[in-house]
N, C-alpha and C. Protein backbone atom coordinates (compact mmCIF):
# COMPACT_ATOMS: atom_id res chain seq x y z
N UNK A 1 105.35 124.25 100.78
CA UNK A 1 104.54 123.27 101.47
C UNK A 1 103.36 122.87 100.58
N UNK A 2 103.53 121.81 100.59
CA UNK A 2 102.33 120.79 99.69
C UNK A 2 100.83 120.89 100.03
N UNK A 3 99.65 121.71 99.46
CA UNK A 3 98.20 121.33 100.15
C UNK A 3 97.71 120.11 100.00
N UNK A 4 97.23 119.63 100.80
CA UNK A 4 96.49 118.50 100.91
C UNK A 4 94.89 119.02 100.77
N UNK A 5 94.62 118.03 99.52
CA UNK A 5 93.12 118.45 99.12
C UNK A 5 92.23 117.12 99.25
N UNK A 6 90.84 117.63 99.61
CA UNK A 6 90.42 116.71 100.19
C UNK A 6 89.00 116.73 99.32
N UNK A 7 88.70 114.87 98.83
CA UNK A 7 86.79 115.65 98.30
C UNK A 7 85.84 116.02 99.13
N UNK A 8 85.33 116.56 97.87
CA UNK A 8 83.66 116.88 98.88
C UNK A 8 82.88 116.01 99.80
N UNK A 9 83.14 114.69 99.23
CA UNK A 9 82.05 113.69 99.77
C UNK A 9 83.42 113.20 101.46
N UNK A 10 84.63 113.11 101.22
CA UNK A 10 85.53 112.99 102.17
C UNK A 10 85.12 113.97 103.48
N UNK A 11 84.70 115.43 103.03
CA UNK A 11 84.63 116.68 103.29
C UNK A 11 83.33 116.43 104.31
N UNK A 12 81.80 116.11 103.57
CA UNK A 12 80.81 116.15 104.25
C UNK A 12 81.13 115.12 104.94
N UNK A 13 81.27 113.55 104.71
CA UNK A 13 81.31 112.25 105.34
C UNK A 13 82.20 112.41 106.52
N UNK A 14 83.28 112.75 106.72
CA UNK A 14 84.72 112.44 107.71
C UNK A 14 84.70 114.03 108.30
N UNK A 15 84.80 114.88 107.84
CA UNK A 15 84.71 116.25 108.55
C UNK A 15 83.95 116.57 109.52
N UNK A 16 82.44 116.58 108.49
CA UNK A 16 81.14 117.02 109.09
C UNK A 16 80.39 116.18 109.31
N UNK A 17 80.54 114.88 109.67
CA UNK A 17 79.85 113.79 110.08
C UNK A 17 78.65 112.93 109.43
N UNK A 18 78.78 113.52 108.27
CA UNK A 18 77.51 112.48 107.19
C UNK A 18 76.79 113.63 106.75
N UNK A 19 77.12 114.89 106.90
CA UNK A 19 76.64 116.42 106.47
C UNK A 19 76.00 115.48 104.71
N UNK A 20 74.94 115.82 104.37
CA UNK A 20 74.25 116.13 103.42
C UNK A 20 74.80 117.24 101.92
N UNK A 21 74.75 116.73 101.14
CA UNK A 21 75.19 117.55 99.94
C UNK A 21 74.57 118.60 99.76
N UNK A 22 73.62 118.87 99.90
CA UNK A 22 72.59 120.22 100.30
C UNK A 22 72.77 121.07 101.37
N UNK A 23 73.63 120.05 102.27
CA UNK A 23 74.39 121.15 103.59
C UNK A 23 75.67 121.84 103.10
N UNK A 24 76.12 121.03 102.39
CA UNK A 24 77.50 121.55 101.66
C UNK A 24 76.79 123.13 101.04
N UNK A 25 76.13 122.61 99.82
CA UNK A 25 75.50 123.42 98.95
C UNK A 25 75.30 125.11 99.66
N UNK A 26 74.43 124.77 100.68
CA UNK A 26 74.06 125.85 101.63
C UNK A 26 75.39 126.63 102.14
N UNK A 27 76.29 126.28 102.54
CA UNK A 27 77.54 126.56 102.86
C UNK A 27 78.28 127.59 102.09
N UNK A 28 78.19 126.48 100.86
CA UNK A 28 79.37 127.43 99.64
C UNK A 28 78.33 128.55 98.79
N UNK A 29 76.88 128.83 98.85
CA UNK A 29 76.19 130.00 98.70
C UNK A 29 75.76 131.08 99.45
N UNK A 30 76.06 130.27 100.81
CA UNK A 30 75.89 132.04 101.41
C UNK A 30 77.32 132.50 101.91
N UNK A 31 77.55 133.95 100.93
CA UNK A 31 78.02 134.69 100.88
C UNK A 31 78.81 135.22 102.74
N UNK A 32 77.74 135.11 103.53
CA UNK A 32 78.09 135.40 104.77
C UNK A 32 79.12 135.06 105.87
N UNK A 33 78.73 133.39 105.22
CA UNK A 33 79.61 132.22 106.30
C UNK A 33 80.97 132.37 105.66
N UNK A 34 81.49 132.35 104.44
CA UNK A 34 82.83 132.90 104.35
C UNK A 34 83.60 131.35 104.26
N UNK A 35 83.01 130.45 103.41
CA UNK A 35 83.10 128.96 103.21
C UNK A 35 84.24 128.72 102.52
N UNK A 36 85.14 127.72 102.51
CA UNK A 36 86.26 128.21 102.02
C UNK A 36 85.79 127.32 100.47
N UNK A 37 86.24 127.62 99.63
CA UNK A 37 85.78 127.65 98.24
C UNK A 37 86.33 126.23 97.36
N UNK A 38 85.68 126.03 96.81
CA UNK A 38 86.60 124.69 96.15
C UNK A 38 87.83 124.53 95.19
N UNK A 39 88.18 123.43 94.60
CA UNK A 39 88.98 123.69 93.64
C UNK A 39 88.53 122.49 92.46
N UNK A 40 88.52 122.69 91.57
CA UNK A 40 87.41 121.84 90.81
C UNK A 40 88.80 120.77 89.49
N UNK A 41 88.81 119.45 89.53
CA UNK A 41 89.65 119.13 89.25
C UNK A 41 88.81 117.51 88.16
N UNK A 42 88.34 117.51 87.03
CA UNK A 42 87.75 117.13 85.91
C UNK A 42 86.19 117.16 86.64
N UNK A 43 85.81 118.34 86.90
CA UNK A 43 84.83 118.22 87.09
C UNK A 43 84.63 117.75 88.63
N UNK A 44 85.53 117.66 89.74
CA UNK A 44 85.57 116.83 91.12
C UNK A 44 85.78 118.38 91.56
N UNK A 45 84.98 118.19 92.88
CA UNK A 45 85.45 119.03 93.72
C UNK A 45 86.07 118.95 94.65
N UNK A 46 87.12 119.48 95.33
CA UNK A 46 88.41 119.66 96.11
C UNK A 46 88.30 120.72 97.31
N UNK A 47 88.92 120.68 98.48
CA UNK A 47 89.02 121.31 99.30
C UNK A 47 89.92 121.28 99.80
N UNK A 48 90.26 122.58 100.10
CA UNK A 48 92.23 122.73 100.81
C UNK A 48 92.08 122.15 102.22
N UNK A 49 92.38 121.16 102.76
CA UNK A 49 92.43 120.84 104.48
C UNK A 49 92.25 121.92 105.52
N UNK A 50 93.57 122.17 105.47
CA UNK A 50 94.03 123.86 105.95
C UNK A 50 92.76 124.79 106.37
N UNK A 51 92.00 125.31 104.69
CA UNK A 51 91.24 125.93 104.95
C UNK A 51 90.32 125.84 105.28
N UNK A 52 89.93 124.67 105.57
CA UNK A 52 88.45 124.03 105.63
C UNK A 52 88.88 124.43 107.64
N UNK A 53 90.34 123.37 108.04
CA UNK A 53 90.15 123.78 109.77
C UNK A 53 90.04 125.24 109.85
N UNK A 54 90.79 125.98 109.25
CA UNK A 54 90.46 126.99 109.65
C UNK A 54 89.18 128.22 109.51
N UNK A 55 88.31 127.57 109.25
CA UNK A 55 87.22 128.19 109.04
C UNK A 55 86.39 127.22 110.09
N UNK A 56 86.52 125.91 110.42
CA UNK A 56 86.11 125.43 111.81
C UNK A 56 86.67 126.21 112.84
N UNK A 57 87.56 126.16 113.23
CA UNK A 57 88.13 127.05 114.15
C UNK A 57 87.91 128.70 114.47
N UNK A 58 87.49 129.49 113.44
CA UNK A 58 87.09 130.61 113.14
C UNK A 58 85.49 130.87 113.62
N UNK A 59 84.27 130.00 113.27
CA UNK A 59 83.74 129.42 113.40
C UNK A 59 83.17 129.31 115.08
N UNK A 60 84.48 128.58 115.67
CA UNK A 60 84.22 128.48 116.75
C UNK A 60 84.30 129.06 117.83
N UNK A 61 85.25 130.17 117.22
CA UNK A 61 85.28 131.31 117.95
C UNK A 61 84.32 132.32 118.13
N UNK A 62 84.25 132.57 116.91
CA UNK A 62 82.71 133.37 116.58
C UNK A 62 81.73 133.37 117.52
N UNK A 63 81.27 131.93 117.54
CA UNK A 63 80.47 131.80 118.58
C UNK A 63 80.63 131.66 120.38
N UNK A 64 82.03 131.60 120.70
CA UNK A 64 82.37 132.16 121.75
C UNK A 64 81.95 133.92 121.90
N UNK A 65 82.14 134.14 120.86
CA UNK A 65 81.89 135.99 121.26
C UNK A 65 80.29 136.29 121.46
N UNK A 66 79.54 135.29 120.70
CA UNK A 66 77.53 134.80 120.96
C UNK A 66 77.29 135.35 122.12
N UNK A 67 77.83 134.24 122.71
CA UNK A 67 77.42 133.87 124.60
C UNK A 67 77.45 135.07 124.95
């Protein structure tokens, strides 16, 4: 099965709703949140689809267990 990779700017703009490159930034440095990682392609950065929902979804569970 083929990944579908997606850019960064696709990533913040269409994903995360106009998310900020500095929100990205924040994301893929802390160690904690468990961000799914890029793939760097002439210098572009890339993101697996897949992993990106599933770390929304993960995410959202998480914070079901909050409450």
């Amino acid at each position: 099965m083929a990944r579908k990779l997606i850019s960064a700017t696709r990533l913040r703009n269409e994903i995360f709703d106009g998310a900020s490159d500095m929100w990205l930034w924040r994301k893929l440095n802390d160690p904690e949140l468990n961000f799914p990682r890029p793939i760097y392609i002439a210098n572009r950065r890339y993101f697996d689809e897949a992993e990106v929902f599933d770390w929304i979804e993960a995410q959202a569970v998480a914070s079901q267990g909050a409450l």
